[in-house]
N, C-alpha and C. Protein backbone atom coordinates (compact mmCIF):
# COMPACT_ATOMS: atom_id res chain seq x y z
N UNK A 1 16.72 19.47 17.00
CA UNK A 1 16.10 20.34 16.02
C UNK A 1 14.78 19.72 15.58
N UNK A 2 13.93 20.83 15.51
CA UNK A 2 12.60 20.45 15.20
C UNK A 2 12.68 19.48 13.75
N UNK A 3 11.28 18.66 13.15
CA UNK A 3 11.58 18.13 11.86
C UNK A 3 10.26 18.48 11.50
N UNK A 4 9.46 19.48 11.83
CA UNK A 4 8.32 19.94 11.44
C UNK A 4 8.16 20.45 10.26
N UNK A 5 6.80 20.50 9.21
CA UNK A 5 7.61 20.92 8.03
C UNK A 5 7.61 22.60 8.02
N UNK A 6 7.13 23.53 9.16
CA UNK A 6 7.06 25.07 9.59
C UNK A 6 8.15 24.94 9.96
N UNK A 7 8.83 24.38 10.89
CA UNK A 7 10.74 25.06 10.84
C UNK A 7 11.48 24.63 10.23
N UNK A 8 11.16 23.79 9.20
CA UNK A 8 12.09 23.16 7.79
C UNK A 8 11.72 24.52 7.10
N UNK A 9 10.70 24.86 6.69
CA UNK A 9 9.94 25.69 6.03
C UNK A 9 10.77 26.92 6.49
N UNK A 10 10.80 27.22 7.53
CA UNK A 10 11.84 28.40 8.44
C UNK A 10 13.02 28.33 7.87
N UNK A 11 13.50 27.00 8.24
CA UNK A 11 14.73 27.28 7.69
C UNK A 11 15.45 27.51 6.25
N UNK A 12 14.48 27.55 5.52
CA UNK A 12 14.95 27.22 4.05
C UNK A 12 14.54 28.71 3.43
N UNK A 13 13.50 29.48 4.42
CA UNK A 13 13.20 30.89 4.06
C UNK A 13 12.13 30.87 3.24
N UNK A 14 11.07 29.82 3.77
CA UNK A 14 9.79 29.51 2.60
C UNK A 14 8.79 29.70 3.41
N UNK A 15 7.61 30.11 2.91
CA UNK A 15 6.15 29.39 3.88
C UNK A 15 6.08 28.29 3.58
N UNK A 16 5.43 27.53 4.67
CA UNK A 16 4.78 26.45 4.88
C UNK A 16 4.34 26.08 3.30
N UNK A 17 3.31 26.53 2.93
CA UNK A 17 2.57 26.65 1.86
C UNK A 17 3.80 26.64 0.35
N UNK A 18 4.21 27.47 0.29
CA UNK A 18 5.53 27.32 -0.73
C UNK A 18 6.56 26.25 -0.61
N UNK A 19 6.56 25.84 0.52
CA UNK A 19 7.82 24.66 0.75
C UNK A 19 6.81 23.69 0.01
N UNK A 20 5.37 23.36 0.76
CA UNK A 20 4.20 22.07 0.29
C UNK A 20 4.46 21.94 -1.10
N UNK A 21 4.05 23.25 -1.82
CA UNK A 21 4.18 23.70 -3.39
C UNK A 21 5.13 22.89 -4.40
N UNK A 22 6.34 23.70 -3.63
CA UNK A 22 7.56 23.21 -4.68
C UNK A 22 7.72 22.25 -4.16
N UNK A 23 7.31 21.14 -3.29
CA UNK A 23 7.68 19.35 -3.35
C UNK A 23 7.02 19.03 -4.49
N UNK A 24 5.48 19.64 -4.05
CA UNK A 24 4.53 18.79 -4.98
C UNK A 24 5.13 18.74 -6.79
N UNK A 25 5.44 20.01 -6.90
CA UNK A 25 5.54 20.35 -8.07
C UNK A 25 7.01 19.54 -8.20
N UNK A 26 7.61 18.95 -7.83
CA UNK A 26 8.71 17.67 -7.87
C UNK A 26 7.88 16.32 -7.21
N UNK A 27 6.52 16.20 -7.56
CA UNK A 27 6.40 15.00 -7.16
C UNK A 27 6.82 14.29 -5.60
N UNK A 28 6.88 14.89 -5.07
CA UNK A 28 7.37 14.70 -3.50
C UNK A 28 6.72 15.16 -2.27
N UNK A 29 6.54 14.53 -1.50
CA UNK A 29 5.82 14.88 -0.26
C UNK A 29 6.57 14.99 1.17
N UNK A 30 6.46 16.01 1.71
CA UNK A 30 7.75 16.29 2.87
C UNK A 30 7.16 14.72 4.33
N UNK A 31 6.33 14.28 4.38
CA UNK A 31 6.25 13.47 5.38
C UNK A 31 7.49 12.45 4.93
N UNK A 32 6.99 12.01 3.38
CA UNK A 32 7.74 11.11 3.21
C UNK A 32 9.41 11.07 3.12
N UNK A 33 9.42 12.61 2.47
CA UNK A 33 11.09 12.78 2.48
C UNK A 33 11.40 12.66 4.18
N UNK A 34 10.91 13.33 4.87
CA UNK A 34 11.15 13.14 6.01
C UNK A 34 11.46 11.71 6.74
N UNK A 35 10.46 11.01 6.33
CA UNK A 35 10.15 9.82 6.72
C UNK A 35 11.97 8.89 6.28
N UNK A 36 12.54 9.29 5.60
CA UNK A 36 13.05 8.76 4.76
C UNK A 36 14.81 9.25 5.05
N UNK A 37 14.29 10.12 5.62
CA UNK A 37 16.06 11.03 6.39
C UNK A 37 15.65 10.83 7.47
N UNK A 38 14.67 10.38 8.32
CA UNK A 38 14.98 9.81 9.58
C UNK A 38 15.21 8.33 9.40
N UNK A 39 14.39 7.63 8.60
CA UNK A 39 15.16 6.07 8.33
C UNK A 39 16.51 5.81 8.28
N UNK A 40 17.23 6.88 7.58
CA UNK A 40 19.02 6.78 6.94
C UNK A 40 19.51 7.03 8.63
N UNK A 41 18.79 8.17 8.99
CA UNK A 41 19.87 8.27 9.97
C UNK A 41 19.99 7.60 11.45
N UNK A 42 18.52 6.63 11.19
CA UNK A 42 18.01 5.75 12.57
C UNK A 42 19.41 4.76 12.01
N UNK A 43 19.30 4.35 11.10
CA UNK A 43 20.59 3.22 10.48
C UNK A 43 21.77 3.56 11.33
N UNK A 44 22.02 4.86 10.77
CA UNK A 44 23.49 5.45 10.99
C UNK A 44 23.71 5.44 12.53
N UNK A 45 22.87 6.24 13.05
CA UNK A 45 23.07 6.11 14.59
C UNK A 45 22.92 5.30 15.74
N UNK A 46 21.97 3.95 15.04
CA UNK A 46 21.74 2.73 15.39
C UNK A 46 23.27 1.83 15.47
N UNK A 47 23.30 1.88 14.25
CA UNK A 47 24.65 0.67 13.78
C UNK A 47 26.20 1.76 13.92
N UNK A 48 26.57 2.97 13.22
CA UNK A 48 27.27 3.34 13.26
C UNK A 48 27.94 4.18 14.59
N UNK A 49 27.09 4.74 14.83
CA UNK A 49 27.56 5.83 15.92
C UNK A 49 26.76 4.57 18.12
N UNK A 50 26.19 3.79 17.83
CA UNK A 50 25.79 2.94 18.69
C UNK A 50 24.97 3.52 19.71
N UNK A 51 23.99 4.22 19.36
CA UNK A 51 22.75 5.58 20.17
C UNK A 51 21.76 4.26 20.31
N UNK A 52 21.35 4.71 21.60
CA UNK A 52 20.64 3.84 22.38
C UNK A 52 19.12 4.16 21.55
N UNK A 53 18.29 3.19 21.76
CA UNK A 53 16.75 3.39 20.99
C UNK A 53 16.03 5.02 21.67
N UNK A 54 16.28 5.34 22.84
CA UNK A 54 16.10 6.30 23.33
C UNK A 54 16.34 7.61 22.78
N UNK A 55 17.83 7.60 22.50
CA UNK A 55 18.81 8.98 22.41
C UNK A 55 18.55 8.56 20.50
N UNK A 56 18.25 7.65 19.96
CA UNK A 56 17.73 8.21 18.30
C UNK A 56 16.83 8.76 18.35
N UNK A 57 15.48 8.49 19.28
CA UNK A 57 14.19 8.86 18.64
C UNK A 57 14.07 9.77 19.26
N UNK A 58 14.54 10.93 20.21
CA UNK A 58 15.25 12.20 20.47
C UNK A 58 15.59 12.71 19.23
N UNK A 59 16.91 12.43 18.98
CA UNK A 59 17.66 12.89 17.91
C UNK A 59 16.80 13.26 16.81
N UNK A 60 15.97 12.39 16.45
CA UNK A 60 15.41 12.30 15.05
C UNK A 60 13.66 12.88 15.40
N UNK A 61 13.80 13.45 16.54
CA UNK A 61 12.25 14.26 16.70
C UNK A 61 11.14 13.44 16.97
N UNK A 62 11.24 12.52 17.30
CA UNK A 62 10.27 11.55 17.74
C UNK A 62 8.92 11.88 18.79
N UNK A 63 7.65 11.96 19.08
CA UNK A 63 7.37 12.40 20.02
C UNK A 63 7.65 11.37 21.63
N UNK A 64 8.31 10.23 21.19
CA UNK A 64 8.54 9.40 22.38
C UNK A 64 8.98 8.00 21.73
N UNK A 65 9.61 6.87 22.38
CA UNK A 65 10.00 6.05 22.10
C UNK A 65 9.00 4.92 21.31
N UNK A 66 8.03 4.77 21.66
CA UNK A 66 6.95 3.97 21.00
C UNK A 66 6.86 4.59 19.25
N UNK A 67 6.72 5.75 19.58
CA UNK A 67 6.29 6.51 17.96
C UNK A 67 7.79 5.96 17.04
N UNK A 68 8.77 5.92 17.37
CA UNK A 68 9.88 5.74 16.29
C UNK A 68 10.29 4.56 16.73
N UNK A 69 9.61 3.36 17.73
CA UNK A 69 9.67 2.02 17.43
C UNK A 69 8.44 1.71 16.54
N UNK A 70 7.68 2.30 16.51
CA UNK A 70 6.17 1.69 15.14
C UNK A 70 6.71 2.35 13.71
N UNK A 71 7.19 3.52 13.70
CA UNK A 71 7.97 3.94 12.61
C UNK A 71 9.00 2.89 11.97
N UNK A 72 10.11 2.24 12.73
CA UNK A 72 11.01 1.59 12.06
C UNK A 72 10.40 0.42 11.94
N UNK A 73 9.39 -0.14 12.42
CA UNK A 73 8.81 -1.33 12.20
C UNK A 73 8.57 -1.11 10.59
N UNK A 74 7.02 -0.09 10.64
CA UNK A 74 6.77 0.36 9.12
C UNK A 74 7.92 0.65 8.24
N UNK A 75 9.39 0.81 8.59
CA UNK A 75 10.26 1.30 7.34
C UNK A 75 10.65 -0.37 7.19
């Protein structure tokens, strides 16, 4: 599943623009929430479920393995 914030935005039945809105207006920014539910679940599927570095950064929308090895570096 996409983690874009247009098919988050899809899925929640918002525009783009209205999803941006009501973060802001909670102080919140969707990269970062994002950023932040793929961290939990790199954990989870790393340590718990034992997903190869490959099959997470798949999972978690990555555009390729490098991008969500510089990601978990930065988390």
């Amino acid at each position: 599943h996409s983690l874009s914030v247009d098919d988050i935005a899809g899925d929640v039945r918002l525009t783009r623009r209205t999803l941006q809105r009501r973060l802001q207006e909670q102080n919140a920014n969707f990269a970062q929430l994002r950023d932040s539910v793929r961290f939990h679940y790199a954990i989870k599927y790393l340590i718990d479920d034992h997903m190869s570095v490959d099959a997470v950064s798949k999972a978690l929308d990555f555009s390729d393995r490098t991008s969500f090895t510089n990601a978990f570096k930065r988390w």
